[in-house]
Structures are given as structure tokens and as C-alpha cells.
N, C-alpha and C. Protein backbone atom coordinates (compact mmCIF):
# COMPACT_ATOMS: atom_id res chain seq x y z
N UNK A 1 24.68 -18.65 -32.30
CA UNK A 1 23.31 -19.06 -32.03
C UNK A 1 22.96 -18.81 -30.54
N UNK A 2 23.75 -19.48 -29.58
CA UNK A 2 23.83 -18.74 -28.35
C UNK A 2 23.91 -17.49 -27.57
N UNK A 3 24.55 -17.02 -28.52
CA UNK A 3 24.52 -15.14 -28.19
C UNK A 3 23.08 -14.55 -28.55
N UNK A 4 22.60 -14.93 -30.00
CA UNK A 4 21.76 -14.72 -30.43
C UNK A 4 20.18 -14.70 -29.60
N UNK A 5 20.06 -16.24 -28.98
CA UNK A 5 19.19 -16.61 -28.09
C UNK A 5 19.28 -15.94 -26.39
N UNK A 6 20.18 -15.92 -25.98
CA UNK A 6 20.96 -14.32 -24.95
C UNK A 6 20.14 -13.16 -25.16
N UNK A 7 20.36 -12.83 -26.01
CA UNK A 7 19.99 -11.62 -26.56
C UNK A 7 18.57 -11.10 -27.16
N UNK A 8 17.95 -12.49 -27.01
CA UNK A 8 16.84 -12.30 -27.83
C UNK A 8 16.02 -11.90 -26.14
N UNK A 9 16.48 -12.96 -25.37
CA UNK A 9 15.78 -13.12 -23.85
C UNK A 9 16.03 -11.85 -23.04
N UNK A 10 17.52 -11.25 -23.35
CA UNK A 10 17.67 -9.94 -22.50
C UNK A 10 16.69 -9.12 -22.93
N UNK A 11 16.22 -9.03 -24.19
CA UNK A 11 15.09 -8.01 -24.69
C UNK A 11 14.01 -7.89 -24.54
N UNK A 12 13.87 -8.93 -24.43
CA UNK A 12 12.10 -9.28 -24.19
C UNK A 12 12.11 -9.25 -22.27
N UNK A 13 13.07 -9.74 -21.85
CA UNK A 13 13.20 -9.33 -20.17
C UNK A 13 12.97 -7.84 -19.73
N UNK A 14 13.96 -6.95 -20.85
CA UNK A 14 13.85 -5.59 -20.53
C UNK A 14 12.78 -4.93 -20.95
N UNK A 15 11.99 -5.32 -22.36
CA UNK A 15 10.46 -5.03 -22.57
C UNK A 15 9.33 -4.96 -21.24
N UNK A 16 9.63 -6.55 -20.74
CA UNK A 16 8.21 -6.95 -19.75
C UNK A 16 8.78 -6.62 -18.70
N UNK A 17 9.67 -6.02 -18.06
CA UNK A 17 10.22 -6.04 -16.68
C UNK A 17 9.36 -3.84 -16.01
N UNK A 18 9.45 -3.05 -17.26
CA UNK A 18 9.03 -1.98 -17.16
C UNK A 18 7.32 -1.72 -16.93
N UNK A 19 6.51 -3.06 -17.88
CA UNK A 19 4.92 -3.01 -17.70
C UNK A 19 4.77 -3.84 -16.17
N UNK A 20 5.49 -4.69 -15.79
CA UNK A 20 4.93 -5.45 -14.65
C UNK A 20 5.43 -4.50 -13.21
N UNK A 21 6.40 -3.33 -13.70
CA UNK A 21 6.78 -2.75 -12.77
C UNK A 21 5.27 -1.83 -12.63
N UNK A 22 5.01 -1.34 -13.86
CA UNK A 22 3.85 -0.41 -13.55
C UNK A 22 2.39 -1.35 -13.11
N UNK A 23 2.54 -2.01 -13.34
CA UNK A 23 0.73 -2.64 -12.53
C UNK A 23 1.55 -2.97 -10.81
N UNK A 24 2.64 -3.46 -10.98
CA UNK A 24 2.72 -3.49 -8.98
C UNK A 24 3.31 -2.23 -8.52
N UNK A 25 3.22 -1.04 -9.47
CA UNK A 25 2.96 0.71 -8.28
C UNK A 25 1.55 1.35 -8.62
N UNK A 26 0.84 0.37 -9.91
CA UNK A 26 -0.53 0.89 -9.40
C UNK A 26 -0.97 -0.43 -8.21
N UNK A 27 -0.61 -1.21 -7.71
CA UNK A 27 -1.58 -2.17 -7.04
C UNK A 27 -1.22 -1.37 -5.40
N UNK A 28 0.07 -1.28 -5.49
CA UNK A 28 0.03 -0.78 -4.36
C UNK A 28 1.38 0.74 -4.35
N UNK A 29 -0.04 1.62 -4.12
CA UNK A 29 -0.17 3.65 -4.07
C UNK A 29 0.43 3.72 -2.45
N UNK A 30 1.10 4.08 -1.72
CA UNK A 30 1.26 5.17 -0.86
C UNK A 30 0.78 5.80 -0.74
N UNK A 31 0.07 6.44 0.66
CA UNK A 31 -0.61 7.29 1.40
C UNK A 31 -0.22 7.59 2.42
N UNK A 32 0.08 8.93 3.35
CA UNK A 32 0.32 9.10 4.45
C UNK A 32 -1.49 9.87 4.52
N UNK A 33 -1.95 9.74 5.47
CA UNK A 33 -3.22 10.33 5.90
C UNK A 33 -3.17 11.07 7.36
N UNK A 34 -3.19 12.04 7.36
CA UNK A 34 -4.09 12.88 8.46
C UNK A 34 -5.70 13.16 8.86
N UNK A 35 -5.68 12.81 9.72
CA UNK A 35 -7.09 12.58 10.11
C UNK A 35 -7.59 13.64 11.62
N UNK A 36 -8.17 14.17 11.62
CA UNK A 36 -8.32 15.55 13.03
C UNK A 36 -9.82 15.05 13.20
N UNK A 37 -9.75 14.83 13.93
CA UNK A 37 -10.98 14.71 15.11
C UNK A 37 -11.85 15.28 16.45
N UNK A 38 -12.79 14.96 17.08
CA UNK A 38 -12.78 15.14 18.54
C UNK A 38 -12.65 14.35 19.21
N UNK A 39 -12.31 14.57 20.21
CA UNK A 39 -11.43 13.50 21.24
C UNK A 39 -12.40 12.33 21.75
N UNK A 40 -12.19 10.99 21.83
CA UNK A 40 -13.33 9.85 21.33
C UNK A 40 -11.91 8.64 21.46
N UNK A 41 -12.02 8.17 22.65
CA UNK A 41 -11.36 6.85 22.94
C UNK A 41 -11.34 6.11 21.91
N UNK A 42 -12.53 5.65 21.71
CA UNK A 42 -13.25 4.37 20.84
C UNK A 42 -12.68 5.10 18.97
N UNK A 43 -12.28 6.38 18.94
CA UNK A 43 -11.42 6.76 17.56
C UNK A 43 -10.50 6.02 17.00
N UNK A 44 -9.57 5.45 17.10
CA UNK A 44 -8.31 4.58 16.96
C UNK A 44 -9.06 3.73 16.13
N UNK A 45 -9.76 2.35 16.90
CA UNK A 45 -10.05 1.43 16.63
C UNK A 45 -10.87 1.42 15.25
N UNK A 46 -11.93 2.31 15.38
CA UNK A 46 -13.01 2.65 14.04
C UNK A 46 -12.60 3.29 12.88
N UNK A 47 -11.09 3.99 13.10
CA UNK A 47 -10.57 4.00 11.95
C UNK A 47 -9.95 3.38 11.06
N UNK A 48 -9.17 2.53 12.23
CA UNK A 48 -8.38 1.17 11.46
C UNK A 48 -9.18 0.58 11.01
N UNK A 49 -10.77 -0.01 11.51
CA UNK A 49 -11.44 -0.65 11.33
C UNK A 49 -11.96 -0.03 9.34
N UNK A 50 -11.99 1.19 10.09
CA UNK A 50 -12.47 1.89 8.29
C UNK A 50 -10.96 1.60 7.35
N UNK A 51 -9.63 1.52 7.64
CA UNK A 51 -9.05 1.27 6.42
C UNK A 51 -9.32 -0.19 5.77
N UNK A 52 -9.49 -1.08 6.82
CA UNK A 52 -9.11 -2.57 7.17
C UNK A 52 -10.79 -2.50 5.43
N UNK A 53 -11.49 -1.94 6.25
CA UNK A 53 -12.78 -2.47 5.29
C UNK A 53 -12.35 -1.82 3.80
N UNK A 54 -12.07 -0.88 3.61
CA UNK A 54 -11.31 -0.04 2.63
C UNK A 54 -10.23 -0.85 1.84
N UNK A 55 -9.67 -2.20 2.14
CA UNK A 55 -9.10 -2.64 1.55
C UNK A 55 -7.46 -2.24 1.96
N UNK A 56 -7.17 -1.12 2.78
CA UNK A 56 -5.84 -0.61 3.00
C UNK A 56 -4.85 -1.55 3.58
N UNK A 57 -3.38 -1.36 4.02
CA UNK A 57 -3.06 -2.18 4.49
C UNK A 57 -2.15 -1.14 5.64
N UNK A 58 -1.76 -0.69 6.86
CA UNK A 58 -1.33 0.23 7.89
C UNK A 58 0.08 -0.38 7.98
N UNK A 59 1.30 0.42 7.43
CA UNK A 59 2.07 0.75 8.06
C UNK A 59 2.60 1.12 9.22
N UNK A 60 1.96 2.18 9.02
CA UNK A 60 2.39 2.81 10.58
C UNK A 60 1.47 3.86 10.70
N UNK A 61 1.04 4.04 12.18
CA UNK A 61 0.29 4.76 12.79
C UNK A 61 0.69 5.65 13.77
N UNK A 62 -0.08 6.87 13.88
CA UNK A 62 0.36 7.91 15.14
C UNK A 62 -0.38 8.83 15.50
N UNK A 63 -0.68 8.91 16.84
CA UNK A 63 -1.77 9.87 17.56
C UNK A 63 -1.13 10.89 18.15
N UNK A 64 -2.14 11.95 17.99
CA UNK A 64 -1.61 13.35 18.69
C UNK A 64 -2.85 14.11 19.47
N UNK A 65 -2.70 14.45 20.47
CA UNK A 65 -3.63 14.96 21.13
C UNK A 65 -3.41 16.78 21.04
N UNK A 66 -4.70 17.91 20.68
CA UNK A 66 -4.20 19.33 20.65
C UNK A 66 -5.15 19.61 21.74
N UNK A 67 -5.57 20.37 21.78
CA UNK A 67 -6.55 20.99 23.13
C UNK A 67 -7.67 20.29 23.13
N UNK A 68 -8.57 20.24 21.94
CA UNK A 68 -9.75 20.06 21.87
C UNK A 68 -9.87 18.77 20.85
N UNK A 69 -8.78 18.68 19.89
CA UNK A 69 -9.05 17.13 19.64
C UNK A 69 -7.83 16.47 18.97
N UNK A 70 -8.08 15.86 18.20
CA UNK A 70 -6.92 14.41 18.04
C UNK A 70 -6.63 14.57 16.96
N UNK A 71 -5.41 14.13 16.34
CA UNK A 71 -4.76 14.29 15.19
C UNK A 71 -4.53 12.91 14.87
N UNK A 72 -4.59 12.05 13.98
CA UNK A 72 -3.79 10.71 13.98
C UNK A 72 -3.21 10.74 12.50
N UNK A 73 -2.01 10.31 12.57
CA UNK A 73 -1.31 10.05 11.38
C UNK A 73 -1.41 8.67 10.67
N UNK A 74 -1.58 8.35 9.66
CA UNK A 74 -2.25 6.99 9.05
C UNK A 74 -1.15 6.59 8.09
N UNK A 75 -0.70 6.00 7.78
CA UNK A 75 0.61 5.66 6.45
C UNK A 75 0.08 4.38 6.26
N UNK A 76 -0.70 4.44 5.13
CA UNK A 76 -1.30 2.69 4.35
C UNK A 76 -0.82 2.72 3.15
N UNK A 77 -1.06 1.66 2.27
CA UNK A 77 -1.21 1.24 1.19
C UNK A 77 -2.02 0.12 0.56
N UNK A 78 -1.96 0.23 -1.08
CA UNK A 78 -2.75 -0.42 -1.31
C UNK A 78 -3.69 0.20 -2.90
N UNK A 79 -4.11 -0.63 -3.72
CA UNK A 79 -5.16 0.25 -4.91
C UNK A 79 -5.42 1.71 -4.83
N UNK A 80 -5.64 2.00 -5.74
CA UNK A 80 -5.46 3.63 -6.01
C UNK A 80 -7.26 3.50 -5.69
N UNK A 81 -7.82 2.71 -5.96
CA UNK A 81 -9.52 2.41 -5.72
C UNK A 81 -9.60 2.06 -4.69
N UNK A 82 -8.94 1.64 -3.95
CA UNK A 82 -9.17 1.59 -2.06
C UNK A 82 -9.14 2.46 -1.69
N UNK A 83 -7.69 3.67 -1.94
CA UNK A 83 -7.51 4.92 -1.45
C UNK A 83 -8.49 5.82 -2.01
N UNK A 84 -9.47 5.71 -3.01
CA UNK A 84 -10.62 6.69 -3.28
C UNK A 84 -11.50 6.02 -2.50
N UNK A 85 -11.57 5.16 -2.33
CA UNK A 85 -13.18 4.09 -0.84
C UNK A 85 -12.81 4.76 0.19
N UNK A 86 -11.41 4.94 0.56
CA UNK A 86 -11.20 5.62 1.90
C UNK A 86 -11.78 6.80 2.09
N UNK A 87 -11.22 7.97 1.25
CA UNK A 87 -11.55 9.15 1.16
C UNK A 87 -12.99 9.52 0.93
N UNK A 88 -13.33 8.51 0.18
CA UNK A 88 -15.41 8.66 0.12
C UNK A 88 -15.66 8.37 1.54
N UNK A 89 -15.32 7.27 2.36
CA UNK A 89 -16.12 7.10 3.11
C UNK A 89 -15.35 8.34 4.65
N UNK A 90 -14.40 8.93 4.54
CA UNK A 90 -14.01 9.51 5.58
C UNK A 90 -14.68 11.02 5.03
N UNK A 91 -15.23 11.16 3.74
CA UNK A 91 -15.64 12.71 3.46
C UNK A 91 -16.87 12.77 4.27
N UNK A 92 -18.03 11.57 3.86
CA UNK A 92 -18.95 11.22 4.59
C UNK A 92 -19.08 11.07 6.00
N UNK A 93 -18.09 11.02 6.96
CA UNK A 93 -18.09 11.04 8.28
C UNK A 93 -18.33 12.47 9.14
N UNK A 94 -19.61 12.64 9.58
CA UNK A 94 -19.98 14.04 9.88
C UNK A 94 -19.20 14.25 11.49
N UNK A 95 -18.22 13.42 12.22
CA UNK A 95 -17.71 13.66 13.08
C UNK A 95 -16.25 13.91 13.01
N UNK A 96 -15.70 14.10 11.65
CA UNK A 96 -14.53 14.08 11.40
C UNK A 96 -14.18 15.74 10.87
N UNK A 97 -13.22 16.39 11.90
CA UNK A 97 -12.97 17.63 11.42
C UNK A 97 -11.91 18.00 10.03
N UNK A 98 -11.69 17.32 9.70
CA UNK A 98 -10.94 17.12 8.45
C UNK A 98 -9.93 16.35 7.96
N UNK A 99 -9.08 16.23 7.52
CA UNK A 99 -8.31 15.27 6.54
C UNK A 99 -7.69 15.94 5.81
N UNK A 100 -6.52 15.01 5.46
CA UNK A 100 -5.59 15.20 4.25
C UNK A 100 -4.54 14.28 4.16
N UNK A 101 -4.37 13.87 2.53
CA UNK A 101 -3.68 13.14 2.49
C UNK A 101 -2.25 13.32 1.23
């Protein structure tokens, strides 16, 4: 009866342990982001500021300066629907020389 009840729980553990894995790697997606710019002090801040509203959450960050403008490296996470808010609202940014993520 004990083995039985064991066994009934290991199954149903190994059933629900595979669906709850998949809703917490959709809740939170990985992104590394590249972001190229023109060179703009006040850049840093208004981007974080754009993940922060985006729902993202920043890992880690990194700036690069080339001749004429700025590179920053972005590593967030977070909803696969945050990371499409991001990308809408950074396509829309007419001062931003491009992206990729």
C-alpha cells in the first residue's frame, strides 16, 4: 500500500514538474540586446529607463564607444511580451541606429 502511494506521487510529481517548468521559461525569455546609437551622455539612463518601463529586468550591461557612436550591450529578462514592448518601442525610436537581439 505504501509503495503503491510512493508511486502514485512520483508520477504525478514527474507529470507536473515538466508543465511548471515550461510556464517559468516562458515567464522569464533571455535576451542579450545590442543597441548602436549616437553619442548622447543622457543614452544609458533612457534606455534602462525604456527596459525598466518594458517590464525587463538588466542583468548586465555594457558600453562601447566607435568613432561616431555608441554601442551598448543589454542582457535582460523577463515575458516573451515585454521583450516584444521592447523591440516595438526601440523600432520606433528615430534616434537609434539599429539593434539586435
Amino acid at each position: 500500500m505504501l509503495s503503491g502511494a510512493a508511486t502514485a506521487t512520483i508520477l504525478i510529481i514527474l507529470w507536473i514538474f515538466p508543465t511548471l517548468e515550461g510556464w517559468i521559461e516562458k515567464a522569464r525569455e533571455t535576451r542579450i540586446y545590442e543597441v548602436v546609437c549616437p553619442i548622447d551622455p543622457d543614452r544609458p539612463e533612457k534606455l534602462a529607463a525604456l527596459f525598466r518601463e518594458c517590464g525587463l529586468r538588466v542583468v548586465y550591461h555594457k558600453q562601447a564607444k566607435r568613432s561616431d557612436h555608441m554601442i551598448f550591450t543589454w542582457d535582460a529578462y523577463g515575458s516573451a511580451r515585454n521583450h516584444d514592448d521592447l523591440v516595438k518601442a526601440l523600432s520606433r525610436d528615430p534616434d537609434l541606429r539599429g539593434f539586435r537581439f
